[in-house]
Protein backbone atom coordinates (compact mmCIF):
# COMPACT_ATOMS: atom_id res chain seq x y z
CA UNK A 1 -47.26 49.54 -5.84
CA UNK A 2 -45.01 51.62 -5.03
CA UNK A 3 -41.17 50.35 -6.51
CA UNK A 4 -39.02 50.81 -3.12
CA UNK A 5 -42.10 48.91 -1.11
CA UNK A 6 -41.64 46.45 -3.79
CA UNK A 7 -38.15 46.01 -2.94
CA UNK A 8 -38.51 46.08 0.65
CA UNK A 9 -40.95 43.16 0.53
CA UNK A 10 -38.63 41.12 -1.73
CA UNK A 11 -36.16 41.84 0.89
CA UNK A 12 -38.07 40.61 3.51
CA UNK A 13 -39.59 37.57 1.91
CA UNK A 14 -36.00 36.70 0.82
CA UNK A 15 -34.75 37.02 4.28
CA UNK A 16 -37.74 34.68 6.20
CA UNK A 17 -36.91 31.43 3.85
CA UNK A 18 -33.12 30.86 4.64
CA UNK A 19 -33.80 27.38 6.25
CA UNK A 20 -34.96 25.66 2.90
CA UNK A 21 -31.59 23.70 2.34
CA UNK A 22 -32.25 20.55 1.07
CA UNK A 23 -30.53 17.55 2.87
CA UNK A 24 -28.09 15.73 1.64
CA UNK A 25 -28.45 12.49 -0.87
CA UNK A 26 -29.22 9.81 1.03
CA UNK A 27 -27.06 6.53 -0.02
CA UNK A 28 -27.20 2.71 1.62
CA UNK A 29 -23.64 1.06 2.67
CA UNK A 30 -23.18 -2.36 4.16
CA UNK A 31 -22.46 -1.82 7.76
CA UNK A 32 -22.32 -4.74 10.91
CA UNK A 33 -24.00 -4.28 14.43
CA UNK A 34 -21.20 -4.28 16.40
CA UNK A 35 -23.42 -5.89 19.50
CA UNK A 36 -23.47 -9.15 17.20
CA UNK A 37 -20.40 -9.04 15.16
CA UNK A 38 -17.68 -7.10 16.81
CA UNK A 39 -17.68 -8.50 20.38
CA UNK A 40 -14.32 -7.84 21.48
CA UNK A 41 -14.81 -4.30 19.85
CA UNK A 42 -11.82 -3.81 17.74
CA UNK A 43 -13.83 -2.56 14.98
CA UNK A 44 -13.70 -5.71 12.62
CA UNK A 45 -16.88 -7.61 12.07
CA UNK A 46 -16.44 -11.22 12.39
CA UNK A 47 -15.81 -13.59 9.10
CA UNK A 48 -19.06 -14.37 7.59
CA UNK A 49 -20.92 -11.57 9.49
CA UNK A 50 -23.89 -10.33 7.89
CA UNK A 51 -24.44 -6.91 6.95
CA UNK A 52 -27.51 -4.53 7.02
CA UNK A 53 -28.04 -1.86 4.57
CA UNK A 54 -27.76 1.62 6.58
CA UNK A 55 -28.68 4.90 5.05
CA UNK A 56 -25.84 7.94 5.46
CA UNK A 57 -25.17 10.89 3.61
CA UNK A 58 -23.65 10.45 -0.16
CA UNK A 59 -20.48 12.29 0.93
CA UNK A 60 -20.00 10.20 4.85
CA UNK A 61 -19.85 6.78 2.99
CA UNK A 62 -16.32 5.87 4.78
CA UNK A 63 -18.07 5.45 8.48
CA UNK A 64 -20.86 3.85 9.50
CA UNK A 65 -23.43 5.23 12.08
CA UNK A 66 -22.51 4.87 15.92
CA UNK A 67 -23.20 1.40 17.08
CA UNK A 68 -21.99 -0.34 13.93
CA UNK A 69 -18.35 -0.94 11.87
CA UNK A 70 -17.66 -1.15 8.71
CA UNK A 71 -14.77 -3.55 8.24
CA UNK A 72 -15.41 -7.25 8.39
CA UNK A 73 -12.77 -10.13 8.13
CA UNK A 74 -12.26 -10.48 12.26
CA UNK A 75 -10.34 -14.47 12.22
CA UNK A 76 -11.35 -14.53 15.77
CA UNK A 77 -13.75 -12.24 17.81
CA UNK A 78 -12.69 -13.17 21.00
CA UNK A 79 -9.39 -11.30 20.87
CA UNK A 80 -9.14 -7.60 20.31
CA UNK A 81 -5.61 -8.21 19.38
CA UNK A 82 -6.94 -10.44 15.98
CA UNK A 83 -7.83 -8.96 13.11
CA UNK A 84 -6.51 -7.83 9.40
CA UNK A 85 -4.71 -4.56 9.19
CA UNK A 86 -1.90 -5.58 11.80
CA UNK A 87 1.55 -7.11 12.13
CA UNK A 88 2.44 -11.01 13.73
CA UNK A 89 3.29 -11.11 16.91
CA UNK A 90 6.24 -13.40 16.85
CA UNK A 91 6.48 -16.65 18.54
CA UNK A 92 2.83 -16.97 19.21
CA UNK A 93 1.47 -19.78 16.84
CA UNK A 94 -1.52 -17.71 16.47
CA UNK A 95 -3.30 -15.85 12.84
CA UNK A 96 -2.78 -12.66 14.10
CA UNK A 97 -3.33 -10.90 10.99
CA UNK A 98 -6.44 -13.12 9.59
CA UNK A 99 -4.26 -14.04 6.45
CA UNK A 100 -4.63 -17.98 7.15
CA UNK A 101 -0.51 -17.84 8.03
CA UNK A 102 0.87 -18.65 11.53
CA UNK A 103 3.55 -16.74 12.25
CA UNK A 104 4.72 -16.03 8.98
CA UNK A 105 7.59 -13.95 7.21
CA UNK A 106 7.05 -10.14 7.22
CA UNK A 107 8.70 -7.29 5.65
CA UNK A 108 9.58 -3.88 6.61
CA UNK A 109 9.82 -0.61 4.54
CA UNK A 110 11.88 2.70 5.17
CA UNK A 111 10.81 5.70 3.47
CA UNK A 112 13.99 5.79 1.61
CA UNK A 113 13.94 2.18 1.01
CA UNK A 114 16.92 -0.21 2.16
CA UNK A 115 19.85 1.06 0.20
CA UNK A 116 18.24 1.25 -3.52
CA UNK A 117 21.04 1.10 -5.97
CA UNK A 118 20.94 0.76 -9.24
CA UNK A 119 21.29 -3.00 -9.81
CA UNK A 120 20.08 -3.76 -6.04
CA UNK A 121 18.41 -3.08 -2.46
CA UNK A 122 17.85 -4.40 0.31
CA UNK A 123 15.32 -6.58 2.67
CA UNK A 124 14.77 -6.44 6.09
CA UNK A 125 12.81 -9.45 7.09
CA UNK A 126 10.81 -9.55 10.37
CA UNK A 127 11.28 -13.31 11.84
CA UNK A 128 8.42 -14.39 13.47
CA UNK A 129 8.63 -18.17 13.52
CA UNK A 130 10.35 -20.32 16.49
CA UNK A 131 11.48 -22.60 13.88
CA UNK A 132 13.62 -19.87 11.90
CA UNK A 133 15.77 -19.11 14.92
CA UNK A 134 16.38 -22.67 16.09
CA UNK A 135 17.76 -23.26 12.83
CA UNK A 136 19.88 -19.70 13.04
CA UNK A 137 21.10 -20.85 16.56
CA UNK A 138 22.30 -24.46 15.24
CA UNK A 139 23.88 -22.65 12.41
CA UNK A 140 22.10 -24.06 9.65
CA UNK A 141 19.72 -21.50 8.75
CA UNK A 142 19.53 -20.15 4.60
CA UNK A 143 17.52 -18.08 2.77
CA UNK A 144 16.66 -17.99 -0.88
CA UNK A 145 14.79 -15.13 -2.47
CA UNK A 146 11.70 -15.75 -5.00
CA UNK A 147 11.23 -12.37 -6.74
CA UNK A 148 9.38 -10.91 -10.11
CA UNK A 149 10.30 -7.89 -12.04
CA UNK A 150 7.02 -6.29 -12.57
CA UNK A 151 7.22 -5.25 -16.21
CA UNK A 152 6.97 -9.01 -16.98
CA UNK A 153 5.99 -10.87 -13.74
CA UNK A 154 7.96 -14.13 -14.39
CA UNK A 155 9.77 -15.79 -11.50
CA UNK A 156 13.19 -16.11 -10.80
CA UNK A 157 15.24 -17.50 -7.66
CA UNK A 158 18.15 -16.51 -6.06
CA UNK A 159 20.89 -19.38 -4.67
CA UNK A 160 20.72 -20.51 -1.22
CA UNK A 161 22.48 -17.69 1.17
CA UNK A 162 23.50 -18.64 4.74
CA UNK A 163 22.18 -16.31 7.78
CA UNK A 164 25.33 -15.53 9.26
CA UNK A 165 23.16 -12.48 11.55
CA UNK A 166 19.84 -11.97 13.00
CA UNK A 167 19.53 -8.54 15.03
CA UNK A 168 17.08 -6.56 16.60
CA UNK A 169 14.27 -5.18 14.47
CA UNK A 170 14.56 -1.81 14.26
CA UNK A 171 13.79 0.98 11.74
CA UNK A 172 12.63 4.65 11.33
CA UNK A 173 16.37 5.69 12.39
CA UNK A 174 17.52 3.10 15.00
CA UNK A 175 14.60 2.61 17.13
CA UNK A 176 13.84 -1.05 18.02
CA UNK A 177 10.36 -1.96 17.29
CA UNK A 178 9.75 -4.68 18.93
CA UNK A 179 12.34 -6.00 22.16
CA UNK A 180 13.48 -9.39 21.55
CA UNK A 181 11.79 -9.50 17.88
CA UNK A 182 14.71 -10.58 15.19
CA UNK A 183 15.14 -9.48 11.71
CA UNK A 184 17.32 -10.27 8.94
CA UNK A 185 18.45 -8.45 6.01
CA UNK A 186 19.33 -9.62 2.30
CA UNK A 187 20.04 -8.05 -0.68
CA UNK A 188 18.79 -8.34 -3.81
CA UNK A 189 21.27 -8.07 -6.55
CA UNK A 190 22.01 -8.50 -10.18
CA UNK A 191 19.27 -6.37 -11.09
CA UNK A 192 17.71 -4.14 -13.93
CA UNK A 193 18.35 -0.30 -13.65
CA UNK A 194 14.86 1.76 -12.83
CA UNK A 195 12.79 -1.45 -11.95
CA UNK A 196 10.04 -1.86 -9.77
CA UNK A 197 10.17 -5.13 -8.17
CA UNK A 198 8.43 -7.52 -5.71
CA UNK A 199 10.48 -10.38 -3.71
CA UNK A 200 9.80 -13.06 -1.24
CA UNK A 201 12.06 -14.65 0.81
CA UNK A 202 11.94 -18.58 1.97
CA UNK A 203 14.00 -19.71 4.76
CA UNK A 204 16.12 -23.27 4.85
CA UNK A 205 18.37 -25.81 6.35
CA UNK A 206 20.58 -28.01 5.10
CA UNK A 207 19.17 -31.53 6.71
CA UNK A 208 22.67 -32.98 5.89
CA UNK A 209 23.81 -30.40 8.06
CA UNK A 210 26.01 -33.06 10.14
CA UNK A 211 28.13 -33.77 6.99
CA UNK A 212 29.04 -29.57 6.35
CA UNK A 213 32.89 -29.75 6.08
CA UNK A 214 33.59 -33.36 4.85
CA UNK A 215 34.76 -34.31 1.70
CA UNK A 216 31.73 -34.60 -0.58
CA UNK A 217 28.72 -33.26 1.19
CA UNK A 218 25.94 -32.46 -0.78
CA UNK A 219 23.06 -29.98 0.97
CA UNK A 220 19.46 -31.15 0.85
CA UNK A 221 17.81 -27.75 1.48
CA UNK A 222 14.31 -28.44 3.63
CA UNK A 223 11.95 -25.05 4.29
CA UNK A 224 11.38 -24.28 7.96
CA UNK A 225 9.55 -21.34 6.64
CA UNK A 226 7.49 -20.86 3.21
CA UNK A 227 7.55 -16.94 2.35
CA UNK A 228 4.25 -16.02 3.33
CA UNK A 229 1.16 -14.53 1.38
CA UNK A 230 2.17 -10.87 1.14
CA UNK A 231 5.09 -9.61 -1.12
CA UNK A 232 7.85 -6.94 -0.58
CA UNK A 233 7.87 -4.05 -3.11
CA UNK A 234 11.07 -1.91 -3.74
CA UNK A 235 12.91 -0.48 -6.65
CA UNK A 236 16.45 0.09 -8.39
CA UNK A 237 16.88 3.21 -9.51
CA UNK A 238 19.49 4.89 -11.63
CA UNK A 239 21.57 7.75 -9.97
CA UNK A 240 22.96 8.97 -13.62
CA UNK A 241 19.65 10.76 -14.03
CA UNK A 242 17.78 13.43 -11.67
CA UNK A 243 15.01 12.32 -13.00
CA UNK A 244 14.90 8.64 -11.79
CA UNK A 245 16.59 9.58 -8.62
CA UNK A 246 13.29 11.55 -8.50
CA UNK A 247 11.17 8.99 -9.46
CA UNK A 248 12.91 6.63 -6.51
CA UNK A 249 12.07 8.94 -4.22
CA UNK A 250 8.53 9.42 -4.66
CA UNK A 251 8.62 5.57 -4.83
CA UNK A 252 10.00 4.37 -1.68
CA UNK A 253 7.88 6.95 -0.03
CA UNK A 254 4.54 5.83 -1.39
CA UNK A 255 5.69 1.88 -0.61
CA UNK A 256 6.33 3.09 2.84
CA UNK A 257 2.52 3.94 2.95
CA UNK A 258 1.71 0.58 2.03
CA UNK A 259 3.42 -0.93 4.45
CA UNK A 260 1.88 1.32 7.21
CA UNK A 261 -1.66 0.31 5.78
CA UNK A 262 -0.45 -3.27 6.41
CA UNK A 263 -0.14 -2.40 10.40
CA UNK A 264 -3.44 -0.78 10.57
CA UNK A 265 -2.23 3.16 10.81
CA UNK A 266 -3.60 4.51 7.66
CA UNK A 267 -6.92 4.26 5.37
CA UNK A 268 -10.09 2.10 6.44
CA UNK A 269 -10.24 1.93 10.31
CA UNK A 270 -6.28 3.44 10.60
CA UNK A 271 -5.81 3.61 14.28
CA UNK A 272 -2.89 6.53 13.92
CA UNK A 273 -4.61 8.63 10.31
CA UNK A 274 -7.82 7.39 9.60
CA UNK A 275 -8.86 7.37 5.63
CA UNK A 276 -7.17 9.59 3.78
CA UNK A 277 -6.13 12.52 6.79
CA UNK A 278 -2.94 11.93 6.76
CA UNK A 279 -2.33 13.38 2.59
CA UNK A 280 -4.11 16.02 3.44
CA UNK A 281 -7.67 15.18 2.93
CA UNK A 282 -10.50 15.50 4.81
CA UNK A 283 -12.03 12.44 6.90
CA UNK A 284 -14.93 11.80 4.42
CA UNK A 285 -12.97 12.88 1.56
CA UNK A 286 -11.83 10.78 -1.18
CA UNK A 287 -7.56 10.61 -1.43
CA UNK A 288 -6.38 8.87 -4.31
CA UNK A 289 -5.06 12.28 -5.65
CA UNK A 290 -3.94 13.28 -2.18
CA UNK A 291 -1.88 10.57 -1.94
CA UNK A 292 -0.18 10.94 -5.53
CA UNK A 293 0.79 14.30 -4.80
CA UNK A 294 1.91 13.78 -0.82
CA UNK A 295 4.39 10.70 -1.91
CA UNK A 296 5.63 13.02 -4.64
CA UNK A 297 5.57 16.67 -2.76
CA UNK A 298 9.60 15.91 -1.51
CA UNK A 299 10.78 15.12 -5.01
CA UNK A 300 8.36 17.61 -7.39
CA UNK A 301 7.59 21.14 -7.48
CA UNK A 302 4.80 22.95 -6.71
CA UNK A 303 3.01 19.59 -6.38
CA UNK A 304 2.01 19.64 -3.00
CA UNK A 305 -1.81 21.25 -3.07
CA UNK A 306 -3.02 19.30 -6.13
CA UNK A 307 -5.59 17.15 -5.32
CA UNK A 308 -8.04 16.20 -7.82
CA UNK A 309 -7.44 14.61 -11.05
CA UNK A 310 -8.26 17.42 -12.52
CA UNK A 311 -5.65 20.16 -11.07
CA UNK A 312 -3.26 16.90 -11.80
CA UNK A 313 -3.90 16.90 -15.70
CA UNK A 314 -3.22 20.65 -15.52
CA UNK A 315 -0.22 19.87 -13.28
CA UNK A 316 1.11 17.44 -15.88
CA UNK A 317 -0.44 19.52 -18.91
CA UNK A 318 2.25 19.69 -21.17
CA UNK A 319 3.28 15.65 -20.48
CA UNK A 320 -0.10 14.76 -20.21
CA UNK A 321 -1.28 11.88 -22.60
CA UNK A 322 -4.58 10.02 -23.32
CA UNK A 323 -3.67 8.34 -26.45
CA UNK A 324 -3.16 4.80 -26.30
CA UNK A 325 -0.27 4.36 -27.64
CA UNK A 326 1.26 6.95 -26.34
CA UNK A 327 0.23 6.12 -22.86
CA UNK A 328 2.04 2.99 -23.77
CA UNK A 329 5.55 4.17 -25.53
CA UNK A 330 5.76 6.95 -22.54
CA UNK A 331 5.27 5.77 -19.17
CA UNK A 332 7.96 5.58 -16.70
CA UNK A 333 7.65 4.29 -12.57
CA UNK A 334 6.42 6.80 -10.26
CA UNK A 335 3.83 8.77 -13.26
CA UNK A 336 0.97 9.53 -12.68
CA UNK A 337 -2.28 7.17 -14.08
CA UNK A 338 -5.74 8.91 -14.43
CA UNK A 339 -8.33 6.22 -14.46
CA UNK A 340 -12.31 5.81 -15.24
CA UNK A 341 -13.07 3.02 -13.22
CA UNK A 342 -17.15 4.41 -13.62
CA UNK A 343 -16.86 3.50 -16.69
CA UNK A 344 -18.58 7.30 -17.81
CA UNK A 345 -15.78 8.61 -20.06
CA UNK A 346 -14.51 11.09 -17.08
CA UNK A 347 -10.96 10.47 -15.22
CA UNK A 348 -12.40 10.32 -10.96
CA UNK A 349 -9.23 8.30 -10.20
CA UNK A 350 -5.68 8.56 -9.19
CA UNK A 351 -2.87 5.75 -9.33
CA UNK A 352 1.05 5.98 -9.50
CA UNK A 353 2.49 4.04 -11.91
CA UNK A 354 4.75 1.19 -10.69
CA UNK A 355 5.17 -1.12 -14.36
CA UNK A 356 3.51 -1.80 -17.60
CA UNK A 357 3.61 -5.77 -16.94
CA UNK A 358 3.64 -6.76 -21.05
CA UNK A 359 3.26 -10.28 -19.90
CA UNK A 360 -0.10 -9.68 -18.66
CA UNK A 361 -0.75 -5.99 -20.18
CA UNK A 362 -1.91 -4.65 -17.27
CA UNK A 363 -0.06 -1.74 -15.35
CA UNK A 364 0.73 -2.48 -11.74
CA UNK A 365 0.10 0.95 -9.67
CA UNK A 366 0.01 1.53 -5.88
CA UNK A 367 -3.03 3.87 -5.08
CA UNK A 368 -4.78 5.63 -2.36
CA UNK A 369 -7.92 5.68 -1.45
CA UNK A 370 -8.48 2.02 -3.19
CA UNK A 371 -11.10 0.35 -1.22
CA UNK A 372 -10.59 2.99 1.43
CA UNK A 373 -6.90 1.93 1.69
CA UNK A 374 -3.42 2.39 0.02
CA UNK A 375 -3.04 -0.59 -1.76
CA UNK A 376 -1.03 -2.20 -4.92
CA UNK A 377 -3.02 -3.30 -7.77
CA UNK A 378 -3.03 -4.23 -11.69
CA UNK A 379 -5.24 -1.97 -14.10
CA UNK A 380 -6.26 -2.82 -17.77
CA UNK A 381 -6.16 -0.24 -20.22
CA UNK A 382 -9.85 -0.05 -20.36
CA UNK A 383 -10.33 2.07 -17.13
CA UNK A 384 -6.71 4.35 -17.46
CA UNK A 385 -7.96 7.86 -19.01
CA UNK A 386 -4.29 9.41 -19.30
CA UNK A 387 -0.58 9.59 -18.15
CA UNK A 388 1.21 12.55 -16.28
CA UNK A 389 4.38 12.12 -17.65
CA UNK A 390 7.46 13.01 -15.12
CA UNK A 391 9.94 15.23 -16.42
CA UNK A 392 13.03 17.22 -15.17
CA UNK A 393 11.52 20.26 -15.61
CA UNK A 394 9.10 19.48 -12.22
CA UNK A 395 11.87 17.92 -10.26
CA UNK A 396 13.13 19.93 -7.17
């Protein structure tokens, strides 16, 4: 045959076949009709709904087809307003939140946190309980602070401190959050330099309260409000070094996240970024480098378009560790964690650093795209892979 027949034909055969694309993998997630299990449509299956095994595409695993959620955990399907992934409303004697608390202590992050120090910062506490202003209005309201430093997780307790000031809530530069909803703010003090921390904060009075003022009255402290389940997360930092100033920064900024997943705007279901869109990624994608390199992209250079873990090793190559040991003797708050958590001998997952707890030897990281969510957990060294090391030499 003649050779430039041959090639037409190959051109033409070539040419009549460009529809044979193979669909995508086809994987099963749990999903909940919402016509049984999310009557008051809010997107949260009720508690103990049951789920059906839907097939979707291997790479659209973080939404379920039209006509069915995701999320489950709904405390009360009645009420749109109900669910987890939201803030108390104050004053209400209701589970708002589906955390088995009634109106229960909250906490409130800045992206800067509340004037970090080095041997302190601050707490701004959202009051949600009738019973915590009464005793503020007959001027027998205290607070004492239960807290952990995370590199050993033990306990400790502040003294009792009377609440000479509740004020509006407000935060992200003045604005009031809620009108009428109270806050109070503590500080946290006699603390160790560059420390992550988590604190809770119980609120008093003094039932011998008629006696303040006379010779030898002795307090009997009685809670009018137990701390709640969730924690507050901040840091110290140390302002002799760029580098932990650094390290702060990125900090504060990821916690802030956190706290934004706690009122529903980010991750699974986020009503203001779904998943992971707001660090940059794609709806369906997955984030948990996105987020690493968003919280640090104010504080680090040339950080801000990394996002997988393997652009991050190369980010971090010359600080990049995956000894043991080393892993170990190096790590510092805000560094970068590579994990296997498939368990196949490759890195697929990004966490920032927050402690090495040698009480428990486990690190405590916060990490996106955990569940779907930015959330603070404790990792073995069986699933880290290796440690991007933080050094002045990135810092901005």
């Amino acid at each position: 045959m003649n050779s430039k027949l041959t090639g037409l034909l190959f051109i033409i055969i070539t040419l009549t076949f460009p529809s044979l694309v193979l669909a995508n993998d086809q994987v099963e997630i749990n999903c909940y009709k919402k016509s049984l299990w999310d009557i008051d449509g809010d997107s949260y299956a009720a508690e103990g709904a049951t789920a059906e095994l839907i097939s979707v595409d291997e790479d659209k695993t973080t939404k379920c087809p039209s006509g069915y959620v995701k999320s489950t955990g709904d405390c009360n399907d009645d009420n749109a307003s109900v669910h987890p992934y939201r803030l108390e409303s104050a004053f209400n004697n209701l589970d708002d939140n589906c955390n088995d608390k009634t109106d229960e202590t909250e906490y409130f992050y800045d992206s800067l946190g509340y004037k970090v120090q080095n041997n302190s910062f601050g707490i701004k506490v959202k009051i949600n309980s009738v019973s915590v202003v009464t005793a503020y209005i007959e001027g027998n309201l205290y607070a004492k602070i239960v807290y952990q430093k995370l590199r050993d997780s033990y306990d400790r307790e502040t003294d009792y401190v009377k609440i000479t000031s509740l004020t509006a809530l407000t935060f992200d530069g003045g604005i009031t959050y809620v009108p009428d909803t109270l806050s109070a703010y503590l500080t946290l003090s006699g603390l160790s330099r560059a420390n992550v921390y988590r604190a809770r904060v119980r609120f008093f009075k003094d039932a011998n309260s008629a006696s303040i003022g006379t010779k030898g009255h002795v307090a009997s402290y009685q809670m009018v409000q137990e701390a709640g389940s969730v924690w507050y997360y901040s840091t110290t930092t140390d302002t002799d070094y760029v580098t932990s100033k650094a390290r702060t920064k990125i900090l504060t900024r990821a916690l802030r996240q956190y706290f934004d997943q706690q009122r529903g705007q980010v991750g699974q279901e986020g009503n203001v970024d779904p998943n992971g869109t707001r660090y940059g990624a794609s709806y369906y994608e997955a984030w948990c480098t996105e987020f690493y390199s968003w919280s640090a992209k104010l504080a680090l250079e040339g950080i801000s378009n990394v996002s997988s873990t393997t652009s991050m090793a190369i980010y971090f190559w010359n600080h990049y560790y995956k000894n043991d040991s080393d892993i170990l003797d190096k790590w510092a708050r805000a560094d970068w964690l590579a994990m296997d958590t498939n368990d196949d001998g490759k890195k697929n997952h990004t966490g920032m650093v927050l402690a090495w707890d040698s009480r428990e030897n486990k690190f405590w990281t916060i990490e996106g795209n955990t569940g779907n969510r930015v959330g603070i957990r404790t990792r073995g060294m069986d699933v880290v892979y290796g440690l991007g090391h933080i050094t002045s030499s990135k810092v901005k």
